[in-house]
PDB file of N, CA and C in Angstrom:
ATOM      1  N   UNK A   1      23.547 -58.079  38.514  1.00  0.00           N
ATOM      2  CA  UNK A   1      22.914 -57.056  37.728  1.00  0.00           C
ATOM      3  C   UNK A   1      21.673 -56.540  38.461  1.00  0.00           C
ATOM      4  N   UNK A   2      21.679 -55.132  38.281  1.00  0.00           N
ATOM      5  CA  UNK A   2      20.794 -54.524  39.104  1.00  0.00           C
ATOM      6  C   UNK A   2      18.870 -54.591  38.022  1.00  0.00           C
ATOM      7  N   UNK A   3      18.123 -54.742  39.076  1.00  0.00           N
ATOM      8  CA  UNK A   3      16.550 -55.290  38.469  1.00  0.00           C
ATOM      9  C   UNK A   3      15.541 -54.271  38.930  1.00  0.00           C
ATOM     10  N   UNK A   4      14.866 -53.822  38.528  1.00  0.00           N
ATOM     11  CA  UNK A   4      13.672 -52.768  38.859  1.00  0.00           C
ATOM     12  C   UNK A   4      12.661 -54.051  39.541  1.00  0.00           C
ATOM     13  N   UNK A   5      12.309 -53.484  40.983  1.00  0.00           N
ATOM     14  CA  UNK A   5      11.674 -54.581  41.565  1.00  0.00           C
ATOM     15  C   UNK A   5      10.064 -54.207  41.173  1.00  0.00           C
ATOM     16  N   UNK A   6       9.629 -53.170  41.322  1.00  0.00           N
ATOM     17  CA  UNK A   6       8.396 -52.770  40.498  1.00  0.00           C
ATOM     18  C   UNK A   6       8.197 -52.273  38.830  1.00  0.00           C
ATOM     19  N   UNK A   7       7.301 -52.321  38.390  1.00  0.00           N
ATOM     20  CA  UNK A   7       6.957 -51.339  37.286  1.00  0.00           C
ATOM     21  C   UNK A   7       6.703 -50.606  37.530  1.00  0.00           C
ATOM     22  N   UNK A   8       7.109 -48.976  36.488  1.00  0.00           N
ATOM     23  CA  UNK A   8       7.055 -48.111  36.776  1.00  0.00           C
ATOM     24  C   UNK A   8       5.352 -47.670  36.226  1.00  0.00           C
ATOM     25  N   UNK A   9       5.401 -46.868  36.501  1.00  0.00           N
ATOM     26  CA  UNK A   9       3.695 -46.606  36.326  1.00  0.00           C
ATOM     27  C   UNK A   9       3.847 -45.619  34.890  1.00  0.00           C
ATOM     28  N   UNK A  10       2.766 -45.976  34.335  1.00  0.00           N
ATOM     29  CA  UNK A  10       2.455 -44.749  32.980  1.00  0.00           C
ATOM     30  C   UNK A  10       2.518 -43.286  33.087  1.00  0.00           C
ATOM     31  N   UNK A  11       1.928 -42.871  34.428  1.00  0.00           N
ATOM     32  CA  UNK A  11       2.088 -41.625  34.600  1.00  0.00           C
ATOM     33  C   UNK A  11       3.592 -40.961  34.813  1.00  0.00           C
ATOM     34  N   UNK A  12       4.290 -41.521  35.585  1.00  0.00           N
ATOM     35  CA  UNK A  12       5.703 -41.265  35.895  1.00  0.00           C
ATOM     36  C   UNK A  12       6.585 -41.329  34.414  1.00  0.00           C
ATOM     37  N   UNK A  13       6.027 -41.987  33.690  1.00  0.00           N
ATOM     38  CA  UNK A  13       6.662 -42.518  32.679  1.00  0.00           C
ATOM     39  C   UNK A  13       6.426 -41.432  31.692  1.00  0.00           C
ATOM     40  N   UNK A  14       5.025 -41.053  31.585  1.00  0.00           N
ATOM     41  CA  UNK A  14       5.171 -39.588  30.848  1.00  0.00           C
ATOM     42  C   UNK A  14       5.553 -38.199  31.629  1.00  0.00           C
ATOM     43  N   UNK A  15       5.551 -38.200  32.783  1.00  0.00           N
ATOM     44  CA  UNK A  15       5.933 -37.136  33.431  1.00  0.00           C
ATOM     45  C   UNK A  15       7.475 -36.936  32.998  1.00  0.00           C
ATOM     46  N   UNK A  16       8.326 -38.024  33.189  1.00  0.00           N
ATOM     47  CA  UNK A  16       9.843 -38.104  32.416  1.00  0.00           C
ATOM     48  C   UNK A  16       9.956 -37.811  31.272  1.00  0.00           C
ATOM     49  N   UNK A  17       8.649 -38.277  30.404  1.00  0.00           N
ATOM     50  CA  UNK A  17       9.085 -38.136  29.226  1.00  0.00           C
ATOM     51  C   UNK A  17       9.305 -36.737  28.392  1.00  0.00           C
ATOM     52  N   UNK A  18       8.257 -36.016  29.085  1.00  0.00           N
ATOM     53  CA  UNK A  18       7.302 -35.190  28.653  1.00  0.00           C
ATOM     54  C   UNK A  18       8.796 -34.016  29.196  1.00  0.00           C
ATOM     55  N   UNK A  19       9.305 -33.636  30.523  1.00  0.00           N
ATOM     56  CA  UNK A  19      10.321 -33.056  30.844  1.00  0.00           C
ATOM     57  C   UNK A  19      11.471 -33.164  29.925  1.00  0.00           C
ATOM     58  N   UNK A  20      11.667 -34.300  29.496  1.00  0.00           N
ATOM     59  CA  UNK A  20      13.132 -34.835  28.125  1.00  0.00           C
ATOM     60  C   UNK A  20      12.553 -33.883  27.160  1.00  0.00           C
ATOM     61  N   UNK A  21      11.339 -34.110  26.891  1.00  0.00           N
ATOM     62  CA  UNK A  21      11.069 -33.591  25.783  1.00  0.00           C
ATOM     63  C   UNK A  21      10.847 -31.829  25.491  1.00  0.00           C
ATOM     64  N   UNK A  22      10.500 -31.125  26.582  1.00  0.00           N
ATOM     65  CA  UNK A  22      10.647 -29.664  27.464  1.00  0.00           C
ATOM     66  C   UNK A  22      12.348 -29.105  27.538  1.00  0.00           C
ATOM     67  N   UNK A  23      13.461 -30.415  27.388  1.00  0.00           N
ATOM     68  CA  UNK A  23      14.925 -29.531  27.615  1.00  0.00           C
ATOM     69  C   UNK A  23      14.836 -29.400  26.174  1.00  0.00           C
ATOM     70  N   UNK A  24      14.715 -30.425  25.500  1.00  0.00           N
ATOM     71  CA  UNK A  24      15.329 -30.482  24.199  1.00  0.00           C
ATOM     72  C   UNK A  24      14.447 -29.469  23.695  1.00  0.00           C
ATOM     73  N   UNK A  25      13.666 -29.068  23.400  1.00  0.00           N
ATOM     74  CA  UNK A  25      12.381 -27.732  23.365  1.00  0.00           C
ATOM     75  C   UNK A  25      13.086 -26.654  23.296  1.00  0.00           C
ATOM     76  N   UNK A  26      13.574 -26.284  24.655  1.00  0.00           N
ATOM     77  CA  UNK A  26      13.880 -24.883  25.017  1.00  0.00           C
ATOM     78  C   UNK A  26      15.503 -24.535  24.780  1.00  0.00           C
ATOM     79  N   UNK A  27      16.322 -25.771  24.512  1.00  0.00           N
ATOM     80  CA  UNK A  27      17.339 -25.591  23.974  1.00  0.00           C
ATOM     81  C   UNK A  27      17.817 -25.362  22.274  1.00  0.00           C
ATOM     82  N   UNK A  28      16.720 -25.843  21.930  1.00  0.00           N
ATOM     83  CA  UNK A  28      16.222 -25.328  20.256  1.00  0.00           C
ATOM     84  C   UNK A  28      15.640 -24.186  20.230  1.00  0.00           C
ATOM     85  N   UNK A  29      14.806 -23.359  21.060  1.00  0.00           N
ATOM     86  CA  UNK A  29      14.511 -22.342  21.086  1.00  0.00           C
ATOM     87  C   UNK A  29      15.489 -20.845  21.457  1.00  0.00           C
ATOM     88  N   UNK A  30      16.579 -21.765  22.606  1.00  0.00           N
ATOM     89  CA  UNK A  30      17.446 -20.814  22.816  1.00  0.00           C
ATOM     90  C   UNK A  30      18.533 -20.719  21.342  1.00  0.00           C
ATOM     91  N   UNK A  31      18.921 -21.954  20.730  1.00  0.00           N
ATOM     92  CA  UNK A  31      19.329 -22.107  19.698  1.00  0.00           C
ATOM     93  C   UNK A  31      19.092 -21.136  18.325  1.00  0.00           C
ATOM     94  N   UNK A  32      17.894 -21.175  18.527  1.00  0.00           N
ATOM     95  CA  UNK A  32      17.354 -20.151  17.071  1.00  0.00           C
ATOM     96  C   UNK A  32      17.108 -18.607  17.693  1.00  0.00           C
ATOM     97  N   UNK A  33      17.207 -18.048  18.754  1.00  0.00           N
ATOM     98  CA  UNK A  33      17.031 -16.745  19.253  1.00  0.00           C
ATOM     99  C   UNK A  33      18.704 -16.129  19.294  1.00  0.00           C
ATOM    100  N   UNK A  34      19.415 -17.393  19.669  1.00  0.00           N
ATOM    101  CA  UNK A  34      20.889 -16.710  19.035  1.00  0.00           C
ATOM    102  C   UNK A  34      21.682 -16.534  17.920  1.00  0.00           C
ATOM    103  N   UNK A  35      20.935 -17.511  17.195  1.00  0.00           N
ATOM    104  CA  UNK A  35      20.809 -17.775  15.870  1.00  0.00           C
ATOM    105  C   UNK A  35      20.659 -16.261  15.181  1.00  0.00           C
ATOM    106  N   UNK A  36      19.317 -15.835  15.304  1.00  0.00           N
ATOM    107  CA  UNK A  36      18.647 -14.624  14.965  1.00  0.00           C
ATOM    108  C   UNK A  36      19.645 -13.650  15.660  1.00  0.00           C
ATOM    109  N   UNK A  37      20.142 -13.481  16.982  1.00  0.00           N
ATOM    110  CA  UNK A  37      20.343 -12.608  17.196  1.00  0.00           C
ATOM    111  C   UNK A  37      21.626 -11.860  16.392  1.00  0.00           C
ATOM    112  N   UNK A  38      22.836 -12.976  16.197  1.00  0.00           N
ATOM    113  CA  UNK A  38      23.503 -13.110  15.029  1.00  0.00           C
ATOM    114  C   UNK A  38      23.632 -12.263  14.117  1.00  0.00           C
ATOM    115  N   UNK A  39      22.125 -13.067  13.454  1.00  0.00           N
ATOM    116  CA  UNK A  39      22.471 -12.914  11.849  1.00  0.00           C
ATOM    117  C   UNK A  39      21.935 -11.283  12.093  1.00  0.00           C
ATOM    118  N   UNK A  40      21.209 -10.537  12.956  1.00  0.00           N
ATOM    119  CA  UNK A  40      20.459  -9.113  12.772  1.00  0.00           C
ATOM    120  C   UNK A  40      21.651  -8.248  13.474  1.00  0.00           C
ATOM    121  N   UNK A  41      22.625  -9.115  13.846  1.00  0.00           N
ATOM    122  CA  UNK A  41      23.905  -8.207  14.482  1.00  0.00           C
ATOM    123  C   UNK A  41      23.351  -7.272  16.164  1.00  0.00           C
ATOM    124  N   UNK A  42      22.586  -8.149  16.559  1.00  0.00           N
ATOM    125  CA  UNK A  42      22.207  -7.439  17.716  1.00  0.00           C
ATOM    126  C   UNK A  42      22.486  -8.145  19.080  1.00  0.00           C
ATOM    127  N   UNK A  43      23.462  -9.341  18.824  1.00  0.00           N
ATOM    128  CA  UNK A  43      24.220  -9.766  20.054  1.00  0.00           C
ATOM    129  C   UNK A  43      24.629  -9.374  21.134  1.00  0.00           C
ATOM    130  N   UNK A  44      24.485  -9.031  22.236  1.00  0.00           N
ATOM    131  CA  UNK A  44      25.425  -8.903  23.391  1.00  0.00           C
ATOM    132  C   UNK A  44      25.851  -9.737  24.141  1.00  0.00           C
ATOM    133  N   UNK A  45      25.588 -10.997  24.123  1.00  0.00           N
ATOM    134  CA  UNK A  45      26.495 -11.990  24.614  1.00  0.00           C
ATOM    135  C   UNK A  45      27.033 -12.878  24.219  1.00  0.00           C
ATOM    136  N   UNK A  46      26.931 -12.720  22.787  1.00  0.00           N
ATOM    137  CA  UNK A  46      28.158 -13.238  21.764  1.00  0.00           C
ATOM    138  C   UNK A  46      28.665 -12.781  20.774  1.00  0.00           C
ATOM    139  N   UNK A  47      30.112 -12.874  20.774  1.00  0.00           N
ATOM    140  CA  UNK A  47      30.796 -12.449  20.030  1.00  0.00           C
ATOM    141  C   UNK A  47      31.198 -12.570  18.567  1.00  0.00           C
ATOM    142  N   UNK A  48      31.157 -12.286  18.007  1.00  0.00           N
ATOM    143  CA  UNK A  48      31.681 -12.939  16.250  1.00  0.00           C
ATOM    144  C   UNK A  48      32.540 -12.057  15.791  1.00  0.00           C
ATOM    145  N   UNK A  49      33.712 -12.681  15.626  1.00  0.00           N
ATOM    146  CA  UNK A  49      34.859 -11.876  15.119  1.00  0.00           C
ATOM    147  C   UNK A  49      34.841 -12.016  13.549  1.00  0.00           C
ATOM    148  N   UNK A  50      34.904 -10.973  12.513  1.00  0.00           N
ATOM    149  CA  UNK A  50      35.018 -10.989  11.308  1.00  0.00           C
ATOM    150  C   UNK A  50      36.510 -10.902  11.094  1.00  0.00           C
ATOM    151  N   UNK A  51      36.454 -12.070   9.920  1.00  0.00           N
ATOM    152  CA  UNK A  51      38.121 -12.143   9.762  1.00  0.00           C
ATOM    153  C   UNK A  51      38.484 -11.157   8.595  1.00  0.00           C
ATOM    154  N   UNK A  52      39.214 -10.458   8.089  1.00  0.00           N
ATOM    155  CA  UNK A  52      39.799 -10.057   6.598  1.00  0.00           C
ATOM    156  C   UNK A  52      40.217 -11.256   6.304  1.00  0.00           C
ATOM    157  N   UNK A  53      40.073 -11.572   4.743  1.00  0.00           N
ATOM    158  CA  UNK A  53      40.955 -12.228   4.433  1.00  0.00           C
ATOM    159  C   UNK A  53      42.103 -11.210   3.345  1.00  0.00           C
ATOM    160  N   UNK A  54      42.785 -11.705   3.332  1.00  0.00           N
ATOM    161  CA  UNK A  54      44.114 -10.555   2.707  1.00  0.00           C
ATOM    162  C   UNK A  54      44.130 -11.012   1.397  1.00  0.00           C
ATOM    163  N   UNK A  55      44.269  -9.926   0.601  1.00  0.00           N
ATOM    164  CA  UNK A  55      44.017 -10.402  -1.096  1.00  0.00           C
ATOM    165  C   UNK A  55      44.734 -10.857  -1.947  1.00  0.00           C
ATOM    166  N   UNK A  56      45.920 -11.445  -1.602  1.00  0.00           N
ATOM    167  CA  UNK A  56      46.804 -12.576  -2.304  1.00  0.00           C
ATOM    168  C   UNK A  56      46.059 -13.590  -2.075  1.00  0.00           C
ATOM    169  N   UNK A  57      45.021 -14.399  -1.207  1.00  0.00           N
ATOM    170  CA  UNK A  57      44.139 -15.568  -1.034  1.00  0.00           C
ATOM    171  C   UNK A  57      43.361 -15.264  -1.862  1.00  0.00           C
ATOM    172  N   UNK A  58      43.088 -14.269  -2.111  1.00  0.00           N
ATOM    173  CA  UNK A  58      41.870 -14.111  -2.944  1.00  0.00           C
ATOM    174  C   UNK A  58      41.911 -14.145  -4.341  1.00  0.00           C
ATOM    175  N   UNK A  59      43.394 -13.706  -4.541  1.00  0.00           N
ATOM    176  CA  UNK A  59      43.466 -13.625  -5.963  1.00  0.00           C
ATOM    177  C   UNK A  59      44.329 -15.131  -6.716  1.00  0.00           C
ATOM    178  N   UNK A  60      44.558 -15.876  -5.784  1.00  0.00           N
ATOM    179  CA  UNK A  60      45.191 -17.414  -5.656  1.00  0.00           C
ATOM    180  C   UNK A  60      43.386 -18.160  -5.773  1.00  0.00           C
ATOM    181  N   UNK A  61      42.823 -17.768  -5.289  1.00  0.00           N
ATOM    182  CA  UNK A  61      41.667 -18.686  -5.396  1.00  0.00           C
ATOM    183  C   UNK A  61      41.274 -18.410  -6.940  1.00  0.00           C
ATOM    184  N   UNK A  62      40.894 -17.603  -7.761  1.00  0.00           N
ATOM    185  CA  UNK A  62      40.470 -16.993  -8.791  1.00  0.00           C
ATOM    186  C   UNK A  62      41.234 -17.554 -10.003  1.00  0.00           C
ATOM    187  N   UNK A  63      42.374 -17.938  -9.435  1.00  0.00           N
ATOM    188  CA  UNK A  63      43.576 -19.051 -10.670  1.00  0.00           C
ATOM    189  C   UNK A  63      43.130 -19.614 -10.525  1.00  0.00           C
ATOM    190  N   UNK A  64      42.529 -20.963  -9.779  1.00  0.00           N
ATOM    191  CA  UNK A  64      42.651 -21.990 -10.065  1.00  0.00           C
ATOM    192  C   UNK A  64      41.365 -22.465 -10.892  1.00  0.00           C
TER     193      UNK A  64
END
C-alpha cells in the first residue's frame, strides 16, 4: 500500500481546496444562467422541444 512520505503542508491543502471549491462554484453558476436562459426563452445553445400532447390523453386524464 502506497504511503505519503511527507505531510502535506496547510497551504497546498487550501490551495486544493479552495480550486474544488471554484469548479463546483462556476458550474452552479453556469447551471442557473441556463436555467434562466430557458425559462426567458432566450436560448441559443439549447434546445427544448415542446411536446403537444393530443387530446384523447387529456380527456382520459379528467375521468379518472
Amino acid at each position: 500500500m502506497a504511503v505519503p512520505k511527507k505531510r502535506t503542508s496547510i497551504s497546498k491543502k487550501k490551495i486544493r481546496k479552495s480550486i474544488w471549491k471554484k469548479k463546483g462554484y462556476w458550474a452552479a453558476v453556469k447551471a442557473i444562467s441556463l436555467a434562466k436562459s430557458i425559462y426567458m426563452e432566450n436560448s441559443k445553445s439549447f434546445f427544448l422541444q415542446h411536446i403537444k400532447i393530443p387530446e384523447y390523453f387529456e380527456s382520459a386524464e379528467l375521468e379518472e
